[in-house]
N, C-alpha and C. Protein backbone atom coordinates (compact mmCIF):
# COMPACT_ATOMS: atom_id res chain seq x y z
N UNK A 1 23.51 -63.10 -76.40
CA UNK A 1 24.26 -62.90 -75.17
C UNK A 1 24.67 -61.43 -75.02
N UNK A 2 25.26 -60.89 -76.40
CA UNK A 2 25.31 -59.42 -76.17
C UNK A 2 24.34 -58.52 -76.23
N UNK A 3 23.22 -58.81 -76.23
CA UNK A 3 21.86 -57.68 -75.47
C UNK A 3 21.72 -57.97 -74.03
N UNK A 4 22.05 -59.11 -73.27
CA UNK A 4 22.11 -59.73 -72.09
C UNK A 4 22.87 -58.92 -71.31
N UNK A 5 24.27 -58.43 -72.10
CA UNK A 5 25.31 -57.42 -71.03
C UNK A 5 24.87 -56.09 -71.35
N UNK A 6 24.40 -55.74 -72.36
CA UNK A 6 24.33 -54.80 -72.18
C UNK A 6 22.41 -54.03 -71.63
N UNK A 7 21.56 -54.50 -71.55
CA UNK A 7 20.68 -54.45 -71.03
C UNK A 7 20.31 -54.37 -69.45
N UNK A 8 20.28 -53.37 -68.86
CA UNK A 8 20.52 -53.33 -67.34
C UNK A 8 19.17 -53.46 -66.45
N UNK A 9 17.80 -53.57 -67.60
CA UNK A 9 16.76 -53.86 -66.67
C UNK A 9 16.01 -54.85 -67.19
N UNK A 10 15.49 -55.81 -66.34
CA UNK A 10 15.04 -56.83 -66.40
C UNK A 10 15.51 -58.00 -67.12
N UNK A 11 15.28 -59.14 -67.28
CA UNK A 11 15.85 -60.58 -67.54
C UNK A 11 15.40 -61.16 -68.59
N UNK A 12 14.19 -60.60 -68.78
CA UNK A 12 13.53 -61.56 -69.74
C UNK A 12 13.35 -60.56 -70.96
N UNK A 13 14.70 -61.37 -72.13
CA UNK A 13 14.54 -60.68 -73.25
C UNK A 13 13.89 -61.68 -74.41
N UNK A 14 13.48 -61.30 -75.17
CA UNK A 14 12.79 -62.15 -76.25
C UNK A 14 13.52 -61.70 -77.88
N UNK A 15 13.73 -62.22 -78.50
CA UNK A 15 14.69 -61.82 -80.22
C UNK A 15 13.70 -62.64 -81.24
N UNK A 16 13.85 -62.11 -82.11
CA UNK A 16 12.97 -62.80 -83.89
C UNK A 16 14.25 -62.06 -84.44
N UNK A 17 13.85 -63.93 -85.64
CA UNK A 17 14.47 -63.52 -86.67
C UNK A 17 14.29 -62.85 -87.88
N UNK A 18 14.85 -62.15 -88.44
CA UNK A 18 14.09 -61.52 -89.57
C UNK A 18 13.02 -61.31 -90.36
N UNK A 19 12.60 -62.67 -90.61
CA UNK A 19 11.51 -62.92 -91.24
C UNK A 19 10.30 -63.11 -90.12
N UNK A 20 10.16 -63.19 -88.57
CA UNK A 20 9.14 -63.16 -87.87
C UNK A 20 8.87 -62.04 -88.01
N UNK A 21 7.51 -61.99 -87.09
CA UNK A 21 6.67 -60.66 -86.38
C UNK A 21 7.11 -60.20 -85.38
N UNK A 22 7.85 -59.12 -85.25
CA UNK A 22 7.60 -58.90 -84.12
C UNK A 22 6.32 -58.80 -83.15
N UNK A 23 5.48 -58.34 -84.17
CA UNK A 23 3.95 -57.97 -83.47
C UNK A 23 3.23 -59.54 -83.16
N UNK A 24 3.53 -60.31 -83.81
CA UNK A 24 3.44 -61.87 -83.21
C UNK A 24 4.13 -62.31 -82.31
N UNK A 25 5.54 -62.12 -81.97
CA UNK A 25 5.91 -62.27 -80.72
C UNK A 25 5.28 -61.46 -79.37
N UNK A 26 5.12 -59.99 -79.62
CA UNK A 26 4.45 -59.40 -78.72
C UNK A 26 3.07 -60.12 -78.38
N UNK A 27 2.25 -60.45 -79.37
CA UNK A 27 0.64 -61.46 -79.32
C UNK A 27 1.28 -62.84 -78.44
N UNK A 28 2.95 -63.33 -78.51
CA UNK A 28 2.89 -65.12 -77.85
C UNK A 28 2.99 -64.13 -76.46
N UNK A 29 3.75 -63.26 -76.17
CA UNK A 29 3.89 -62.94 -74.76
C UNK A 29 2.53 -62.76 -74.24
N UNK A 30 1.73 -61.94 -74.77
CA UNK A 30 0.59 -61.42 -73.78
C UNK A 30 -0.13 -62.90 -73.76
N UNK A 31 -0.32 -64.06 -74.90
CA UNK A 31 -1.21 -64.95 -74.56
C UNK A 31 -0.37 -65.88 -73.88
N UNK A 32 1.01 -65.87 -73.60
CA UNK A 32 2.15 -66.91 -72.81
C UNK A 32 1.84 -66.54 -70.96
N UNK A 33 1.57 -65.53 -71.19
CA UNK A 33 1.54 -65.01 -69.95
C UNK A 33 -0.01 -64.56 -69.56
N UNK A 34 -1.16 -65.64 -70.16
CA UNK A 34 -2.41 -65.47 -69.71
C UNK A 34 -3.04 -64.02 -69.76
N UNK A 35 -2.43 -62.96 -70.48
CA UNK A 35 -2.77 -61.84 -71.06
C UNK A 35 -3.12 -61.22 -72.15
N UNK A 36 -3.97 -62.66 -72.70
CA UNK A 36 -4.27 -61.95 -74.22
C UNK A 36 -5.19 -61.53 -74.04
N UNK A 37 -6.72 -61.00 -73.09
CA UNK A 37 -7.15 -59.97 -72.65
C UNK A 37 -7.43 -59.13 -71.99
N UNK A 38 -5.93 -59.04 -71.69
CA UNK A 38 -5.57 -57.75 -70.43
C UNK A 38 -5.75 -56.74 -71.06
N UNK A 39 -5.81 -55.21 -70.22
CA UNK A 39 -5.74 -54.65 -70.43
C UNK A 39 -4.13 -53.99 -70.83
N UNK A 40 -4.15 -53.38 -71.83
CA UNK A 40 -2.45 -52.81 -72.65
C UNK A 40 -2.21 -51.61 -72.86
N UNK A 41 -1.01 -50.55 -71.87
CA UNK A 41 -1.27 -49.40 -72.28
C UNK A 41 -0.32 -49.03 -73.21
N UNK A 42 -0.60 -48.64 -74.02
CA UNK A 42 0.19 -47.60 -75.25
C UNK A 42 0.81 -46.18 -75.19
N UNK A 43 2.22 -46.22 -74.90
CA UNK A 43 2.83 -44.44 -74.78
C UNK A 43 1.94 -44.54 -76.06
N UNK A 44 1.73 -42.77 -76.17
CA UNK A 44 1.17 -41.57 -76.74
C UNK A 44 2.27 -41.53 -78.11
N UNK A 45 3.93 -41.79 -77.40
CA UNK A 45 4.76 -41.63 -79.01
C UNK A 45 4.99 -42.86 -79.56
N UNK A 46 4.07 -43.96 -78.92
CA UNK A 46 4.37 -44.85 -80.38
C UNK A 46 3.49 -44.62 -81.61
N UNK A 47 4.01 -45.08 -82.88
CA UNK A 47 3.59 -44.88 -83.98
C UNK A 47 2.67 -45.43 -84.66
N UNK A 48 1.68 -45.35 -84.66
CA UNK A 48 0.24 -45.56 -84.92
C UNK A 48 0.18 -47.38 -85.70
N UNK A 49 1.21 -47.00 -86.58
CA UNK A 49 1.44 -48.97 -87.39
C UNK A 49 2.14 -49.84 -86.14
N UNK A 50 2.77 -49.48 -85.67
CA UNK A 50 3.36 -50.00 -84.35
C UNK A 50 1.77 -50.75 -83.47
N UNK A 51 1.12 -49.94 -83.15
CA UNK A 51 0.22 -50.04 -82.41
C UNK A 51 -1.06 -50.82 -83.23
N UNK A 52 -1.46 -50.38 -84.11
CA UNK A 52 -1.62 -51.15 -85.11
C UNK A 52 -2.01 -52.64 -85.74
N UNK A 53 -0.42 -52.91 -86.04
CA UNK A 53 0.30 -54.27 -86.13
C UNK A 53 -0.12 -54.86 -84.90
N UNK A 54 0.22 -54.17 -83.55
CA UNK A 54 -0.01 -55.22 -82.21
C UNK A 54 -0.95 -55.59 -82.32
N UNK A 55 -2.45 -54.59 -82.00
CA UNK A 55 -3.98 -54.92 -81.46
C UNK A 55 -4.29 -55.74 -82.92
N UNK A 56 -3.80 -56.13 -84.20
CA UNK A 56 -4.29 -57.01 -85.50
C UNK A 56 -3.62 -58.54 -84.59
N UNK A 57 -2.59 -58.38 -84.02
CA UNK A 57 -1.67 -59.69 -83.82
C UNK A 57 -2.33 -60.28 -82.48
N UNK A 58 -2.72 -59.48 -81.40
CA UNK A 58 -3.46 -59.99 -80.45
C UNK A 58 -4.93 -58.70 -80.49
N UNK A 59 -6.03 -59.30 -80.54
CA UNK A 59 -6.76 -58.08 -80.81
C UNK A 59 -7.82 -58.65 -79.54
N UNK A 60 -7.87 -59.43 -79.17
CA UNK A 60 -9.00 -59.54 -77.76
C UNK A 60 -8.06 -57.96 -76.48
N UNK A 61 -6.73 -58.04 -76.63
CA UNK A 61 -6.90 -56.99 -75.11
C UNK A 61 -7.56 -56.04 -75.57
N UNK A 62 -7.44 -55.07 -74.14
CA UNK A 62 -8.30 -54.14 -74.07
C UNK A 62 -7.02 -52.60 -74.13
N UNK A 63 -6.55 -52.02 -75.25
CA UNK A 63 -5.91 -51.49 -75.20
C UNK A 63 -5.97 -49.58 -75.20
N UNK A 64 -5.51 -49.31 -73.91
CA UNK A 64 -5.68 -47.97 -73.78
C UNK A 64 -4.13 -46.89 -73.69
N UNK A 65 -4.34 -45.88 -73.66
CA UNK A 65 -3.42 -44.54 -73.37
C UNK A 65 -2.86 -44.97 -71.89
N UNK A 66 -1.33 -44.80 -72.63
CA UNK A 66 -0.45 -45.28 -71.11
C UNK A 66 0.66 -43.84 -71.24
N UNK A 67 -0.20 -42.73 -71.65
CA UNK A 67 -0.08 -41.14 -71.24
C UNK A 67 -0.54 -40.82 -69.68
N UNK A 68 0.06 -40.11 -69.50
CA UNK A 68 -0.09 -38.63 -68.36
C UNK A 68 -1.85 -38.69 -68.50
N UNK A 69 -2.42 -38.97 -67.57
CA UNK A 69 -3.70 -38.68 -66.71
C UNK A 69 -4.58 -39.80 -67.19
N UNK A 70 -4.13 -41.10 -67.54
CA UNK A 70 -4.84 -42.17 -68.28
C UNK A 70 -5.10 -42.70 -66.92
């Protein structure tokens, strides 16, 4: 409830507990939402295991640079 007040954009928050994935929760959203092979863009400053972890957890999208001139 308290990420709820304090979160000022958008509604739909998602939480794991310790011992989940996050990078598995990110894989139920894109396939919850008929996007497990959408295309996915990636800022430039996330961190390479970040990115990583995701495309191992859902690896059918099609994931590109969600930088300046992509």
């Amino acid at each position: 409830m308290r990420a709820r007040e304090l979160i000022r954009i958008g509604r739909d928050i998602r939480i794991w507990q310790e011992d989940d994935s996050p990078y598995q929760k990110i894989a139920e959203i894109l396939n919850g939402g008929g996007a497990s092979s959408a295309r996915v863009g990636i800022d430039g400053s996330v961190r390479f295991f970040v990115f990583d972890r995701v495309r191992t957890a859902a690896p059918k999208a099609d994931y590109v640079s969600a930088g300046d001139g992509a």
